[in-house]
Protein backbone atom coordinates (compact mmCIF):
# COMPACT_ATOMS: atom_id res chain seq x y z
CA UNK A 1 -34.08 41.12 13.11
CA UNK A 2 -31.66 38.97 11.37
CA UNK A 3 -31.81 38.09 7.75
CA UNK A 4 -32.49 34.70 7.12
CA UNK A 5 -31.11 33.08 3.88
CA UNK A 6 -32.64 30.37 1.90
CA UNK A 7 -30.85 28.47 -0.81
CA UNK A 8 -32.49 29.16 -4.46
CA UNK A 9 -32.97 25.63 -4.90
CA UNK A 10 -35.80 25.54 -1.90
CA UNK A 11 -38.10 28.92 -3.43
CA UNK A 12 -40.72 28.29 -5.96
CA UNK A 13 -40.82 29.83 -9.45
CA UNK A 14 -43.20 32.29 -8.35
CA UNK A 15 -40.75 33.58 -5.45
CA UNK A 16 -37.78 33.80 -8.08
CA UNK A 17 -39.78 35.78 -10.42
CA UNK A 18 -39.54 32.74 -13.18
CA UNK A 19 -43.77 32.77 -13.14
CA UNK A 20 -43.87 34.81 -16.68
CA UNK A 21 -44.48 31.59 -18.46
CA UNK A 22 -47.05 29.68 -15.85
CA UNK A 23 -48.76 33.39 -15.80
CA UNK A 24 -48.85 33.36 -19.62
CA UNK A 25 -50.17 29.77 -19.95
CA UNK A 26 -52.75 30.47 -17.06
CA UNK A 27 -54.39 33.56 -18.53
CA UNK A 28 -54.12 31.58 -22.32
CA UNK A 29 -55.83 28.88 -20.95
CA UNK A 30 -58.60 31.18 -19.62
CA UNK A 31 -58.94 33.15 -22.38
CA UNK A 32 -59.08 29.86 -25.11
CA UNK A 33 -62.00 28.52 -22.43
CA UNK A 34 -63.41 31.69 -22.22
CA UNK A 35 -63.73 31.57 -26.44
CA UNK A 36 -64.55 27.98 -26.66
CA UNK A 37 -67.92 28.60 -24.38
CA UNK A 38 -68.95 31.72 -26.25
CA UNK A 39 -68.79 29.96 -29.58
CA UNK A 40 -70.77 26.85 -28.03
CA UNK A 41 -73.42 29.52 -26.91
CA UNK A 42 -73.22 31.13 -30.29
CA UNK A 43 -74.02 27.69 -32.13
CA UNK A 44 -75.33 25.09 -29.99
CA UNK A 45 -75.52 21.67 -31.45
CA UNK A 46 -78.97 20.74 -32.82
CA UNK A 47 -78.92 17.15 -32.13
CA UNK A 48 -81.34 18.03 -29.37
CA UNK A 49 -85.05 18.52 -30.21
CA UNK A 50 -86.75 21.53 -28.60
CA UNK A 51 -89.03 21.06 -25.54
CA UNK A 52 -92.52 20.38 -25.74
CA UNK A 53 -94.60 20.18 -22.62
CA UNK A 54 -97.46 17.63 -22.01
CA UNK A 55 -99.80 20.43 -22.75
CA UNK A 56 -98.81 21.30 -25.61
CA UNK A 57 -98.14 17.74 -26.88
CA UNK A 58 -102.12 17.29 -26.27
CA UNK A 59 -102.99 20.25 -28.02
CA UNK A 60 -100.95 19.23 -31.19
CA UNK A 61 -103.11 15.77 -31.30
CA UNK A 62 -105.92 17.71 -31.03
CA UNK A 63 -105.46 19.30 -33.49
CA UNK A 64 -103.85 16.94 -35.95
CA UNK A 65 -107.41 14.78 -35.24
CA UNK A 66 -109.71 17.74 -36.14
CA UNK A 67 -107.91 18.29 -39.27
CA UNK A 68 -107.50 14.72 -40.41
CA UNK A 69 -111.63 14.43 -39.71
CA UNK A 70 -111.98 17.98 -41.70
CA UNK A 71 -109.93 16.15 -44.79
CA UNK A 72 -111.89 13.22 -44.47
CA UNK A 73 -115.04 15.03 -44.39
CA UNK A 74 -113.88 17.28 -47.35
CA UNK A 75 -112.97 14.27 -49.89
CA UNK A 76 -115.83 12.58 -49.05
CA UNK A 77 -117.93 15.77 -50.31
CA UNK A 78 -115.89 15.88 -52.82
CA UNK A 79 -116.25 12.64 -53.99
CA UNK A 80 -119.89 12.35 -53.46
CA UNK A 81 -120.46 15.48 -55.73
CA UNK A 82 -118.00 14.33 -58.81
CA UNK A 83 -119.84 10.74 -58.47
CA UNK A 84 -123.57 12.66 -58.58
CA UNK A 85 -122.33 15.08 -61.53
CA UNK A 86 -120.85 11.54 -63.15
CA UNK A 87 -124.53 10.05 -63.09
CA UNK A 88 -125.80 13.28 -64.13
């Protein structure tokens, strides 16, 4: 087989062993994304409220209208009883 020769101006970096710095940058680049996406896991931005199914959404009202009925049945007590011990 005969050697074939091809002028240095034709190979790629990689070929002439000039790659260090592409290498370098590459696995940088990785490595700073790599950070970047742990950190964002680490601390996600709150702007987002949590989730709250339908369900649970109806249960909350359901609740939030028995307890505004128990406080409106409570002062009323209340202020039936101080207006009885006022005429007392």
């Amino acid at each position: 087989m005969i050697p074939i020769y091809i002028p240095l101006n034709y190979l790629k970096q990689d070929q002439l062993g000039y790659s260090n710095m592409n290498r370098r940058k590459k696995i940088k680049d990785i490595l700073t994304k790599r950070n970047k996406q742990a950190t964002l896991k680490a601390n996600p931005k709150k702007a987002k409220p949590k989730y709250i199914s339908k369900a649970e959404r109806a249960k909350m009202e359901a609740d939030a209208a028995t307890e505004s009925t128990i406080d409106t049945v409570t002062t009323e007590n209340t202020e039936e009883s101080s207006a009885e011990e006022n005429n007392a």
